[in-house]
N, C-alpha and C. Protein backbone atom coordinates (compact mmCIF):
# COMPACT_ATOMS: atom_id res chain seq x y z
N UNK A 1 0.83 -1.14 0.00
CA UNK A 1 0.00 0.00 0.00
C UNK A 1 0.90 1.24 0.00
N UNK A 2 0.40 2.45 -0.99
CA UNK A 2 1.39 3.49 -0.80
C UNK A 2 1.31 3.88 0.51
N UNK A 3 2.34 5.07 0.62
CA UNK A 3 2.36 5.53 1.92
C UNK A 3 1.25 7.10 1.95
N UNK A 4 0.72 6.93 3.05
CA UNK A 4 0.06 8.53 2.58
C UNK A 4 0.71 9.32 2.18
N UNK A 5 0.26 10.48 1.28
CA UNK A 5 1.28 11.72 1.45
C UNK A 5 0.56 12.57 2.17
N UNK A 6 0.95 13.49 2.12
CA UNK A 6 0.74 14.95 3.33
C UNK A 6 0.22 15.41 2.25
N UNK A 7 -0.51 16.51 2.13
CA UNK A 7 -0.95 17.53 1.54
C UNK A 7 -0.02 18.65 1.53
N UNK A 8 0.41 19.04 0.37
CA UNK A 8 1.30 20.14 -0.18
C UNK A 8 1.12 21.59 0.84
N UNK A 9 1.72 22.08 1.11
CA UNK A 9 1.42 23.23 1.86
C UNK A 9 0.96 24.72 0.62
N UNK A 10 -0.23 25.07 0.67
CA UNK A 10 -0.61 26.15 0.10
C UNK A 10 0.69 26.95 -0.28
N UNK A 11 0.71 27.60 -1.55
CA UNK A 11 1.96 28.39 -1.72
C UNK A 11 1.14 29.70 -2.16
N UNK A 12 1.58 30.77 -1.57
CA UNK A 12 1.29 31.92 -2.02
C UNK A 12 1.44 32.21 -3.61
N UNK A 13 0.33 32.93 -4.39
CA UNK A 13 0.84 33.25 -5.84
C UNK A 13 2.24 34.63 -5.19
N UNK A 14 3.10 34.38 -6.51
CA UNK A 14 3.74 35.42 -6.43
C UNK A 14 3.13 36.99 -6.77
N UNK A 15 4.21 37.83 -6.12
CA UNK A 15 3.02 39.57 -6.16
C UNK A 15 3.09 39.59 -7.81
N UNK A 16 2.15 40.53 -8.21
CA UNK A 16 2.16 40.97 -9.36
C UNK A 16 3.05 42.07 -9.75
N UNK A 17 2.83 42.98 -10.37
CA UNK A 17 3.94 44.46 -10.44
C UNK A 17 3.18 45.32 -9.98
N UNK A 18 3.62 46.31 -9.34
CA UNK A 18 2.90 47.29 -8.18
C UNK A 18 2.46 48.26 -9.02
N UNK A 19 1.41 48.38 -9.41
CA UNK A 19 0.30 49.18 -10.20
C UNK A 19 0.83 50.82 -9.80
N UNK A 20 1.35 51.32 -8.93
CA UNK A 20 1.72 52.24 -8.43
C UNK A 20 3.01 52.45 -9.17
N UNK A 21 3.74 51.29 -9.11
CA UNK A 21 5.56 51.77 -9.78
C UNK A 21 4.86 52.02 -11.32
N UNK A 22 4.24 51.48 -12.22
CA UNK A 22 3.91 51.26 -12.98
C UNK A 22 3.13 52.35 -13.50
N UNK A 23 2.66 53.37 -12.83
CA UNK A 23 1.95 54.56 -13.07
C UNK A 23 3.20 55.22 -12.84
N UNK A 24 4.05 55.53 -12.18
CA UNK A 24 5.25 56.27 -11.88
C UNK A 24 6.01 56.58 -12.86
N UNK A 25 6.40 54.99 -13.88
CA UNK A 25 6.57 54.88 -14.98
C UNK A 25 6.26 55.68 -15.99
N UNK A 26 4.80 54.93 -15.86
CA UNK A 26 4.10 55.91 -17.25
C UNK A 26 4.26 57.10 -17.47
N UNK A 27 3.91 57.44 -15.94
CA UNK A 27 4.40 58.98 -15.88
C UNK A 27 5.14 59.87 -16.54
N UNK A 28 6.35 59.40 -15.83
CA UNK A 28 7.63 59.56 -16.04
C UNK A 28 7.67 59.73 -17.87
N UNK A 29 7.53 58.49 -18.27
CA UNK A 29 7.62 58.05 -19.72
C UNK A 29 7.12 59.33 -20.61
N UNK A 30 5.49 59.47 -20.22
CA UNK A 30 4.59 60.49 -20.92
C UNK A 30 5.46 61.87 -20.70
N UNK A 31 6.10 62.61 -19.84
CA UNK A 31 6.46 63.64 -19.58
C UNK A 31 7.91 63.54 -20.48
N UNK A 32 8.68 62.54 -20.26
CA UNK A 32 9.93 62.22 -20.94
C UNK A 32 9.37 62.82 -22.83
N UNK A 33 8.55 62.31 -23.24
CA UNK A 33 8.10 62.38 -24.79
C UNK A 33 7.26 63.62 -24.70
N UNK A 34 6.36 63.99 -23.74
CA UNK A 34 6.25 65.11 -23.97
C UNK A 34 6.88 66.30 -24.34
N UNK A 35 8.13 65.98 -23.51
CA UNK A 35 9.23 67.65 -23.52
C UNK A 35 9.76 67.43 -24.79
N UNK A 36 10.17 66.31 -24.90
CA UNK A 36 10.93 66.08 -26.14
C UNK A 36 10.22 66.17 -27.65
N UNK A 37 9.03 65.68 -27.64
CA UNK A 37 8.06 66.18 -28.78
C UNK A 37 8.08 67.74 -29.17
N UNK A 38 7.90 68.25 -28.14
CA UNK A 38 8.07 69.96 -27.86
C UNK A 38 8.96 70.58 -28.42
N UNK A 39 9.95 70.30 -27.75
CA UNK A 39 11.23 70.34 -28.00
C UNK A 39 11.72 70.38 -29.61
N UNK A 40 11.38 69.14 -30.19
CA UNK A 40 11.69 68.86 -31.46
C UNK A 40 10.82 69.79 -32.49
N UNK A 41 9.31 69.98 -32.16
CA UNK A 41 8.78 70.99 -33.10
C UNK A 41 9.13 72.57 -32.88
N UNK A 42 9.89 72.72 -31.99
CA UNK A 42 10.16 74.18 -31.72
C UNK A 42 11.08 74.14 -32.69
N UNK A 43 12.75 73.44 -32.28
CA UNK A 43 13.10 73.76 -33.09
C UNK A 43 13.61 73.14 -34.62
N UNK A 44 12.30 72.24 -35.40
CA UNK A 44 12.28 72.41 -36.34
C UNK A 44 11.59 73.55 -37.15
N UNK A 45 10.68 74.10 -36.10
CA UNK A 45 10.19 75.35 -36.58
C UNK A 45 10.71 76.71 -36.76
N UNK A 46 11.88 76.44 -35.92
CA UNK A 46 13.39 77.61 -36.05
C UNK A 46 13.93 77.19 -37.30
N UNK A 47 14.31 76.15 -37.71
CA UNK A 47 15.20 75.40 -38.68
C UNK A 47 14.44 76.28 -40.06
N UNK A 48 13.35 75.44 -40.10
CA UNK A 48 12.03 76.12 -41.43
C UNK A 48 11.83 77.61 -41.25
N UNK A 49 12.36 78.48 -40.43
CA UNK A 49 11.96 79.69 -40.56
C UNK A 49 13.49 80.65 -41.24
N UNK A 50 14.68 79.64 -40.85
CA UNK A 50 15.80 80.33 -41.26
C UNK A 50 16.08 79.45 -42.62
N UNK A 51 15.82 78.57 -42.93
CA UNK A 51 16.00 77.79 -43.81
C UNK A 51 15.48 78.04 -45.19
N UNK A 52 13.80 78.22 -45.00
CA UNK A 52 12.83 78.25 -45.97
C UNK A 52 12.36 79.46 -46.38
N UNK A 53 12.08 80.12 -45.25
CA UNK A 53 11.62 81.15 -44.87
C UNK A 53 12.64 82.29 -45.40
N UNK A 54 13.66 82.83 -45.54
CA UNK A 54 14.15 83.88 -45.36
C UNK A 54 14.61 83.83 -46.78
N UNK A 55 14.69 82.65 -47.50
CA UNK A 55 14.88 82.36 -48.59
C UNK A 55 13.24 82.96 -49.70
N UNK A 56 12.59 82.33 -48.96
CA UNK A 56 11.03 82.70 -49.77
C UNK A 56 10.43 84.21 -49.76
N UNK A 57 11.29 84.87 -48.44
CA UNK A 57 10.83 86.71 -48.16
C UNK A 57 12.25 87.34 -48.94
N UNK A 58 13.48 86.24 -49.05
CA UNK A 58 14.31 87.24 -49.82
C UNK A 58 14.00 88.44 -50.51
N UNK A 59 13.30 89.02 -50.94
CA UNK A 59 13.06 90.45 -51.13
C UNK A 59 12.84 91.44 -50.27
N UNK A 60 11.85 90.80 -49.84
CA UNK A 60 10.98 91.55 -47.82
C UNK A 60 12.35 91.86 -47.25
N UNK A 61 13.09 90.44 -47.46
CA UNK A 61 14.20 90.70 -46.18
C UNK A 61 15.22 91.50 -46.64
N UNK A 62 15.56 92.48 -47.75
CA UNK A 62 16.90 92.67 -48.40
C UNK A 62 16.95 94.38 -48.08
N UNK A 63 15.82 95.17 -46.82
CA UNK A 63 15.58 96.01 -46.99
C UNK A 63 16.04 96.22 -45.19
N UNK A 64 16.39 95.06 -44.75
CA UNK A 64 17.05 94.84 -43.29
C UNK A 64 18.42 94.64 -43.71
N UNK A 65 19.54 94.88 -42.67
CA UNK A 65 20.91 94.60 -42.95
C UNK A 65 21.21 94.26 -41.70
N UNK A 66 22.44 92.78 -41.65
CA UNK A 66 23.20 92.70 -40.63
C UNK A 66 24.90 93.18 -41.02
N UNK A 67 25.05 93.44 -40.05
CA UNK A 67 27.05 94.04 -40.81
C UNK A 67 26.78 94.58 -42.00
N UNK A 68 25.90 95.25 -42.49
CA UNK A 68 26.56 96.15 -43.56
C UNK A 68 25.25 95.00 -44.94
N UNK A 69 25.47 94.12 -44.42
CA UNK A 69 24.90 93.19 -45.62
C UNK A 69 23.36 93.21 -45.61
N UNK A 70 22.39 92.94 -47.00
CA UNK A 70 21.28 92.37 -46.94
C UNK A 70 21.23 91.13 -45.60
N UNK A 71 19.73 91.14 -44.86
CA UNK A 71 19.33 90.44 -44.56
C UNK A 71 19.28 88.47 -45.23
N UNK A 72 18.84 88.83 -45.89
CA UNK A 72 18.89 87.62 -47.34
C UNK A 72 20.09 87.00 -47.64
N UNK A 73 20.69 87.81 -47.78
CA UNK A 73 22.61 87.41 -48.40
C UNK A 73 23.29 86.83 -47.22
N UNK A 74 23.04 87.82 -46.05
CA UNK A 74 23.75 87.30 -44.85
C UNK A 74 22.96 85.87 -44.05
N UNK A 75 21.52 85.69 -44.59
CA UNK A 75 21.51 84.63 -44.08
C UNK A 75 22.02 83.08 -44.77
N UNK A 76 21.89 83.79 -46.08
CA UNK A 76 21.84 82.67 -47.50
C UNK A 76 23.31 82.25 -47.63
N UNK A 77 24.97 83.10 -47.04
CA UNK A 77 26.17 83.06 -46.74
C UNK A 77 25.87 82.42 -45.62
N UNK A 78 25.70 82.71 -44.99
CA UNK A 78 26.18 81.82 -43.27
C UNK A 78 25.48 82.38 -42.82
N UNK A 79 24.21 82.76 -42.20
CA UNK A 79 23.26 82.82 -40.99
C UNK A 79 22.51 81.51 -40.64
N UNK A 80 22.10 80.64 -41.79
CA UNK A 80 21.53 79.81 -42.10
C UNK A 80 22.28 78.29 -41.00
N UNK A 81 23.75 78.47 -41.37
CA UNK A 81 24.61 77.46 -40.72
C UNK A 81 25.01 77.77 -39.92
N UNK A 82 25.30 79.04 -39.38
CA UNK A 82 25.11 79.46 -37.66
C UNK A 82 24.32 78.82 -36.93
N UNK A 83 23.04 79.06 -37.19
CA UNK A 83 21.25 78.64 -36.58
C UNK A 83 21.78 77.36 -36.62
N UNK A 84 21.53 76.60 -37.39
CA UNK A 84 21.44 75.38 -37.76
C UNK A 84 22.82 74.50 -36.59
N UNK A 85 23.68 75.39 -36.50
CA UNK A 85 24.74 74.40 -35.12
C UNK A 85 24.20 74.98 -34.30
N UNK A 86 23.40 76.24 -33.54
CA UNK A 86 23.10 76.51 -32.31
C UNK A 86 21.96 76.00 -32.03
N UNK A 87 20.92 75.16 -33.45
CA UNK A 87 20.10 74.39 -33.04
C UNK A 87 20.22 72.93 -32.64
N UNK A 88 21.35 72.71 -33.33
CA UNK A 88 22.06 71.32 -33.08
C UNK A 88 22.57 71.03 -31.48
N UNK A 89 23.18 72.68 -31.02
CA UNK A 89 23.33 72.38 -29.59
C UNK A 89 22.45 72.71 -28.42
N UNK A 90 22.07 73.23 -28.75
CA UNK A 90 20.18 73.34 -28.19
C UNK A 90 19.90 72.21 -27.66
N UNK A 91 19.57 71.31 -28.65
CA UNK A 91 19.48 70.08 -28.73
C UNK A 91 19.79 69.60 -27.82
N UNK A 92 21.21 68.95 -28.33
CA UNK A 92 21.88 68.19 -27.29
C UNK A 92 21.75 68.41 -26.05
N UNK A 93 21.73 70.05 -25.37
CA UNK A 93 22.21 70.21 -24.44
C UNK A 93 20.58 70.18 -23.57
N UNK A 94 19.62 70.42 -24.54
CA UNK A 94 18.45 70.20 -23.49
C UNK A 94 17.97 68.57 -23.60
N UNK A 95 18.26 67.84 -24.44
CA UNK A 95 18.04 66.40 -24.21
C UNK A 95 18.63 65.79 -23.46
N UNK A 96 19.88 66.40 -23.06
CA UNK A 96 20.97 65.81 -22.26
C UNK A 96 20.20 65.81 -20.38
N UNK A 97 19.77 66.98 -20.17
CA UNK A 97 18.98 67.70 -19.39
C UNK A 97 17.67 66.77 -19.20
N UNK A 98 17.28 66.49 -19.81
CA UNK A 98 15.90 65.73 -20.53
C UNK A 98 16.03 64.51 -20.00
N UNK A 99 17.05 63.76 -20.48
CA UNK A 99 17.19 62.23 -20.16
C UNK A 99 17.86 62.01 -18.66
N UNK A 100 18.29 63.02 -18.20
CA UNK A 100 18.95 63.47 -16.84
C UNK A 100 17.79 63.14 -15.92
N UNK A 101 16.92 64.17 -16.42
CA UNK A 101 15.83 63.71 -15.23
C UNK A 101 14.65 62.99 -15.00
N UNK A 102 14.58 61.92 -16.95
CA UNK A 102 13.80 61.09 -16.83
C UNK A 102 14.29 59.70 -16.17
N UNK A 103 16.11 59.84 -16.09
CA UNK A 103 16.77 58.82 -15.35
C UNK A 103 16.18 59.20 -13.92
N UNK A 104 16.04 60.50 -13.11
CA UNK A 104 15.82 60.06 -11.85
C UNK A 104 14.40 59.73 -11.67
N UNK A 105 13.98 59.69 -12.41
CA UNK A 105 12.36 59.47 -12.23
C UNK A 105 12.22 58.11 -12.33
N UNK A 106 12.69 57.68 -13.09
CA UNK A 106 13.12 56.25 -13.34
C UNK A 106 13.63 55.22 -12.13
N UNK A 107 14.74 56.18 -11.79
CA UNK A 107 15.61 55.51 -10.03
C UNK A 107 13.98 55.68 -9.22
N UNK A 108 13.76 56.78 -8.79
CA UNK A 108 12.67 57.09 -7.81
C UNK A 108 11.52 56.37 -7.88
N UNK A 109 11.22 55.72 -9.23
CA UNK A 109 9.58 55.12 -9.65
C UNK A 109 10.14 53.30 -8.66
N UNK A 110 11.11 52.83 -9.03
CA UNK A 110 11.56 51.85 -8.87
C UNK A 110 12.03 51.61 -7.39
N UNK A 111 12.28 53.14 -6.53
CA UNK A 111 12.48 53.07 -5.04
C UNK A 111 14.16 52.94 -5.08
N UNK A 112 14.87 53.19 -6.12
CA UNK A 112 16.61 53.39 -5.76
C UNK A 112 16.79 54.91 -5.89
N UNK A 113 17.83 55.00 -5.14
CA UNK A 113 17.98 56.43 -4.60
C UNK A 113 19.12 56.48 -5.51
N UNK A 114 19.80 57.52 -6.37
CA UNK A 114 20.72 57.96 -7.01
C UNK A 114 21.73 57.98 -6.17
């Protein structure tokens, strides 16, 4: 005859993920793409205004001068590629900023302290 067995001792299910870290997250996440969405249409909308723009009013603009020069000329020479690296570091330097503090939101949602 077998031997009895015992009855298994009840095992707790394991926890699920804390609905709370998980909103912290989202949070976090939504605000992370928010700024940065922002961010990105601003200044592509700088980009298209020195880019497209000053090119398409070239006349409008030839009646302004920087240094001595048309508006138009001086942007169509190099104003254009000025903008265009101070938008480049714009950039960087506010995404840098950006991902800075979606990392601590990140540490904090999760309960580690930086």
């Amino acid at each position: 005859m077998p031997p009895e067995s015992t009855p298994m001792p009840a095992s707790t299910p394991a926890p699920g993920p804390d609905p709370r870290h998980a909103g912290r997250v989202r949070a976090a996440r939504a605000t992370h793409w928010r700024r940065t969405r922002r961010l990105t249409i601003v200044l592509m909308a700088l980009w298209l205004g020195t880019g497209f723009c000053t090119v398409f009013f070239a006349r409008e603009l030839s009646s302004l001068t920087v240094f001595g020069w048309p508006l138009s000329f001086y942007m169509a020479a190099q104003g254009a590629s000025l903008v265009c690296l101070a938008i480049i570091g714009a950039y960087a330097w506010r995404m840098r900023r950006y991902d800075r503090d979606y990392g601590r939101a990140m540490a904090d949602a999760s309960g580690d302290a930086p």
